[in-house]
Protein backbone atom coordinates (compact mmCIF):
# COMPACT_ATOMS: atom_id res chain seq x y z
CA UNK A 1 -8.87 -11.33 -2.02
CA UNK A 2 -7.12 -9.96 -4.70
CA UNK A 3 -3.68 -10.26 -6.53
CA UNK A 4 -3.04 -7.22 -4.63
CA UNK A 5 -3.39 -8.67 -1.36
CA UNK A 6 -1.74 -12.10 -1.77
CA UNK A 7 -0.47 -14.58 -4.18
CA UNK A 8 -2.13 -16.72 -6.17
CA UNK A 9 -1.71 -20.91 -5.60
CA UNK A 10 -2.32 -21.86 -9.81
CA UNK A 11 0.22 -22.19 -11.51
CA UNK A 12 0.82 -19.13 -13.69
CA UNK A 13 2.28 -19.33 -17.90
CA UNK A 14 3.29 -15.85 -17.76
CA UNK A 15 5.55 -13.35 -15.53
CA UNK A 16 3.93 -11.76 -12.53
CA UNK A 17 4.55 -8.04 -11.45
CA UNK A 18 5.81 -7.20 -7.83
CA UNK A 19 5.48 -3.64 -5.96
CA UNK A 20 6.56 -2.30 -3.01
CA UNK A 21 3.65 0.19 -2.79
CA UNK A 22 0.21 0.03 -3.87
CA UNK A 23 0.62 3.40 -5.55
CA UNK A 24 3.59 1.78 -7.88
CA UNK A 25 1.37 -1.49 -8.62
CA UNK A 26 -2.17 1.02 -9.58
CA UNK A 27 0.17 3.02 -12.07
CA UNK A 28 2.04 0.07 -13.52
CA UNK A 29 -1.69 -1.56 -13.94
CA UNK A 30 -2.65 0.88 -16.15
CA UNK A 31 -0.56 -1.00 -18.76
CA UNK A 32 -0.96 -4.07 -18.43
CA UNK A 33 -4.01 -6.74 -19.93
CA UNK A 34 -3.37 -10.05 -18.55
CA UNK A 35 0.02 -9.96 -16.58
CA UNK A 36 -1.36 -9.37 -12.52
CA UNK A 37 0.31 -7.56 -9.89
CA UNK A 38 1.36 -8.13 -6.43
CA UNK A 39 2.19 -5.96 -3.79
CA UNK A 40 5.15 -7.11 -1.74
CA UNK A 41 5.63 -4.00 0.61
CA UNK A 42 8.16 -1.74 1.98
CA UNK A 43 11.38 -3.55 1.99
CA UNK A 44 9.17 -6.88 0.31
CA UNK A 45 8.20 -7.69 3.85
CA UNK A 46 5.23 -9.52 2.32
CA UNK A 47 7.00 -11.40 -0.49
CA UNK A 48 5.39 -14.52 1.31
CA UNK A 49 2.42 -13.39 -1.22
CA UNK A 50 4.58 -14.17 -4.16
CA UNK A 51 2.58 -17.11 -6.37
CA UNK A 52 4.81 -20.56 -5.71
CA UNK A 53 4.52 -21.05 -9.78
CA UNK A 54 5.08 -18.29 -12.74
CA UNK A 55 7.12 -17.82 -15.70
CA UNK A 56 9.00 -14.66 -14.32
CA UNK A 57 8.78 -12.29 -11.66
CA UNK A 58 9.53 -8.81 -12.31
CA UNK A 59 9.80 -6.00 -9.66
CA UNK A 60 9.09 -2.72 -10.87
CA UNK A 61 8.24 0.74 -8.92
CA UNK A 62 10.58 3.66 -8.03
CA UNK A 63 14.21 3.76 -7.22
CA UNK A 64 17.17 6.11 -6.86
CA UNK A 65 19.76 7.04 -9.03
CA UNK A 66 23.78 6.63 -7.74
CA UNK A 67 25.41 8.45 -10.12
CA UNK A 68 24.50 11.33 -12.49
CA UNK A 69 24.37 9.24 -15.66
CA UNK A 70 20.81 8.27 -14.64
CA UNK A 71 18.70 11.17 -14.10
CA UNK A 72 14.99 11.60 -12.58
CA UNK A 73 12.64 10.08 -15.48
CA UNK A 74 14.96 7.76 -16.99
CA UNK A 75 14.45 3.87 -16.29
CA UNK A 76 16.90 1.96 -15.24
CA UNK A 77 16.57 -2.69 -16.08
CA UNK A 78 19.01 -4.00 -14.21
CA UNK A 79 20.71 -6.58 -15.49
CA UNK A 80 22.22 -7.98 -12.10
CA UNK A 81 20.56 -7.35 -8.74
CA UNK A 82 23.01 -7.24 -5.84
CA UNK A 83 22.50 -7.74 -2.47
CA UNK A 84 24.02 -5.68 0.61
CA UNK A 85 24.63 -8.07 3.04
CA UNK A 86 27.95 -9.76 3.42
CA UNK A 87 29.18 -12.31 0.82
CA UNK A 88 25.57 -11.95 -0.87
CA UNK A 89 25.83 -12.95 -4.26
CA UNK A 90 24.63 -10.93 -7.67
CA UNK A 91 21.50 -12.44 -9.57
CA UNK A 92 21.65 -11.87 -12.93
CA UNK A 93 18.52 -11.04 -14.83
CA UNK A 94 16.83 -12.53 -17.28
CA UNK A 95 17.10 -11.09 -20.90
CA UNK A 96 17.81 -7.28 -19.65
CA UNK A 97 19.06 -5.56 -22.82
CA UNK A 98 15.38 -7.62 -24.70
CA UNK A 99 13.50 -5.78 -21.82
CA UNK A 100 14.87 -2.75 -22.35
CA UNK A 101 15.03 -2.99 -25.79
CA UNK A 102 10.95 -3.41 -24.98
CA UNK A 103 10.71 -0.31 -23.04
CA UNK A 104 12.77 1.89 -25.53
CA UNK A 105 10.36 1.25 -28.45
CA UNK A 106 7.68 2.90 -26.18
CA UNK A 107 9.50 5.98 -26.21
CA UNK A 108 10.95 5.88 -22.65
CA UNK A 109 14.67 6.78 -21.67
CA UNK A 110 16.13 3.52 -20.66
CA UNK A 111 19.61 2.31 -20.11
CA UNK A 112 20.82 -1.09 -18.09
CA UNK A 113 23.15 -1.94 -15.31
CA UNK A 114 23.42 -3.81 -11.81
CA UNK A 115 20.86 -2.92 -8.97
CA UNK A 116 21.64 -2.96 -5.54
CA UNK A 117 19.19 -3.93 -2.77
CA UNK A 118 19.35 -1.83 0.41
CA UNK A 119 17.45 -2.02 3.86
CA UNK A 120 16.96 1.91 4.03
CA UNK A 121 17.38 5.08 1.44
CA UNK A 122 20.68 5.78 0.24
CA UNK A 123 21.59 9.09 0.46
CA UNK A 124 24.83 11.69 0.35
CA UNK A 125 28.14 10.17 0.43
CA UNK A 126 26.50 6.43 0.07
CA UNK A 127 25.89 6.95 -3.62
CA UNK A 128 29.07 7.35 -4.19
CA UNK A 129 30.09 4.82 -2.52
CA UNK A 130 27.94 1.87 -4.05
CA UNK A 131 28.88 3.95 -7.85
CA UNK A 132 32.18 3.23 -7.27
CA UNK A 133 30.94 -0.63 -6.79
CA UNK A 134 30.00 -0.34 -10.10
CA UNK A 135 25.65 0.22 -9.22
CA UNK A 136 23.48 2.01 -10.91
CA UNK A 137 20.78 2.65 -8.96
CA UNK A 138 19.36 1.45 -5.59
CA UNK A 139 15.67 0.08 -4.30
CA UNK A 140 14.69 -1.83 -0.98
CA UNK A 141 12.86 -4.82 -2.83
CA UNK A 142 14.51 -6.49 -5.36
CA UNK A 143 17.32 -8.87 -3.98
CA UNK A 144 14.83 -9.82 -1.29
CA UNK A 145 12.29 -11.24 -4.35
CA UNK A 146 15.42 -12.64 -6.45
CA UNK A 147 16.07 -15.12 -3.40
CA UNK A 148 12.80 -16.65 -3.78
CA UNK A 149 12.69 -16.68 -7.38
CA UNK A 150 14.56 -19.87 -7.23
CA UNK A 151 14.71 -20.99 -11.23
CA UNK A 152 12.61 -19.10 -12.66
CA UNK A 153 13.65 -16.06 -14.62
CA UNK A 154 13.58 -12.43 -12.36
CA UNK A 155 13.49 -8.65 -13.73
CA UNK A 156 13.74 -5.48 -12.36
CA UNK A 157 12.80 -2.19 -13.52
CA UNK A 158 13.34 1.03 -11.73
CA UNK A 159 12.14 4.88 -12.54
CA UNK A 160 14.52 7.23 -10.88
CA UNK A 161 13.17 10.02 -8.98
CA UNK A 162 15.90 11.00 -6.87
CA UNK A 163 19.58 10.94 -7.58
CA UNK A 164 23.08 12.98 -6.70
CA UNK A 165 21.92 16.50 -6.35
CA UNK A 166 18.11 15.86 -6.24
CA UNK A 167 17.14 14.43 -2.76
CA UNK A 168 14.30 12.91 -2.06
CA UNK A 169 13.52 15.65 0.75
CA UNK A 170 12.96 18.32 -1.74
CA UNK A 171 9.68 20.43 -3.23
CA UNK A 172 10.77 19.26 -6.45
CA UNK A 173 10.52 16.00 -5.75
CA UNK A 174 6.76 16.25 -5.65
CA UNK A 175 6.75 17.16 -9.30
CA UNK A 176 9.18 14.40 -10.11
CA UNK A 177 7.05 11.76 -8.07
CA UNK A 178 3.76 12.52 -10.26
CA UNK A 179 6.43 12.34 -13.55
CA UNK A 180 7.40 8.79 -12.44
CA UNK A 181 4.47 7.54 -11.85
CA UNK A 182 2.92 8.16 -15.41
CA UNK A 183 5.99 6.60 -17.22
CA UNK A 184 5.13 3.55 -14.47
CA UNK A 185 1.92 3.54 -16.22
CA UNK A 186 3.41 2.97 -19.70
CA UNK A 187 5.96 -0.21 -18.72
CA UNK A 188 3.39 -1.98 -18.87
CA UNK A 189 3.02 -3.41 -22.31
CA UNK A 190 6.64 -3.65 -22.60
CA UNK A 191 6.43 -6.22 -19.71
CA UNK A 192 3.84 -8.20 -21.44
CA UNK A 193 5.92 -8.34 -25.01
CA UNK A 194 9.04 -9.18 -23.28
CA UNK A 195 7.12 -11.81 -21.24
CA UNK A 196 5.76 -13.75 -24.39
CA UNK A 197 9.13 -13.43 -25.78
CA UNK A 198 10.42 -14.86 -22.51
CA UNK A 199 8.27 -17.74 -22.46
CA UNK A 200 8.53 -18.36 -26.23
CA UNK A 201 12.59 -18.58 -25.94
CA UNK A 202 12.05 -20.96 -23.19
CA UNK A 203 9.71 -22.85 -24.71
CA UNK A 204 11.99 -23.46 -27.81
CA UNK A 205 14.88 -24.01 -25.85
CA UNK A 206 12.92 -27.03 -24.13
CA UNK A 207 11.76 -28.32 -27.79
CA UNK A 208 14.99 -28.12 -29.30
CA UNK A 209 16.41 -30.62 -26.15
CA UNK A 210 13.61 -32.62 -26.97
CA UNK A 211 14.29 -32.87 -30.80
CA UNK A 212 18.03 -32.93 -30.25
CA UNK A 213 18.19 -29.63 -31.92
């Protein structure tokens, strides 16, 4: 069985990568060396394969834009993830503006901001409605695999493929699909830098306490 099919019980020293799609977790692959990659499903209804024990876990895969500042292409880190429910509670991410920072020196077009977790596609007068919220962008995964992240550090990265004026039921968004999926497949080393970095911080953090430092 593989990491795509389930989690993994050993403990883990670096982040692990969570898709909704297998097609999102093959082109984010492509990047990465030593980081593995689970696939949670539609709406993470199989986030149960998540490994108990990592450093970080970062979701990653497509998402939708709410307002025109992020266009089709562009990635968006969130640096809060928000939940739709009633009285759910934003999880801030760990080190956003270091991630992006990350994916910007790889020559992608990345800018930061909350993420909000929905249980269907957002569409039409929605966006505006979650903009005016203050969201950037919108997926059906990531609040559902911050709430069993428990301590440990969460990410999220989205490429936008669909946005205010560009719907996903449209014969451009065929060309815009392929076009998202190759700049999946160069996150990846910017996951693994910001990963060591992660771990590092933490690491010092726990020496220093330690020392008295």
């Amino acid at each position: 069985m593989t990491s795509d099919e389930a989690g993994d019980s050993r403990p883990m020293v670096g982040p692990v990568v969570c898709a909704a799609l297998g097609l999102e977790a093959r082109a984010v692959r492509r990047g990465l060396v030593r980081t593995p990659v689970v696939v949670v499903g539609y709406r993470a209804r199989h986030a149960g394969r998540l490994p108990d024990a990592c450093a970080a876990l970062v979701v990653i895969g497509f998402g939708g834009a709410l307002d025109e500042r992020l266009r089709p292409g562009d990635v968006l880190v969130a640096d809060e993830i928000r939940g739709s429910g009633p009285g759910a509670e934003p999880v801030p991410c760990g080190a956003p503006r270091l991630l992006a920072e990350e994916l910007i020196r790889d020559g992608l077009s990345v800018q930061v901001g909350p993420l909000v977790t929905t249980d269907h596609v957002v569409r039409g007068k929605e966006r505006a409605i979650w903009a005016a919220q203050g969201a950037r962008a919108a997926d059906m995964e990531s609040a559902v695999v911050a709430a069993r992240a428990g301590n440990r550090p969460v990410a999220a990265v989205r490429v936008i493929v669909d946005g205010p004026g560009r719907p996903l039921l449209h014969p451009g968004m065929i060309g815009r699909g392929l076009a998202a999926r190759r700049i999946l497949a160069r996150t990846g080393p910017a996951i693994e830098r910001w990963g060591v970095l992660l771990v590092r911080g933490e690491d010092e953090q726990e020496s220093g306490a330690r020392t008295g430092g």
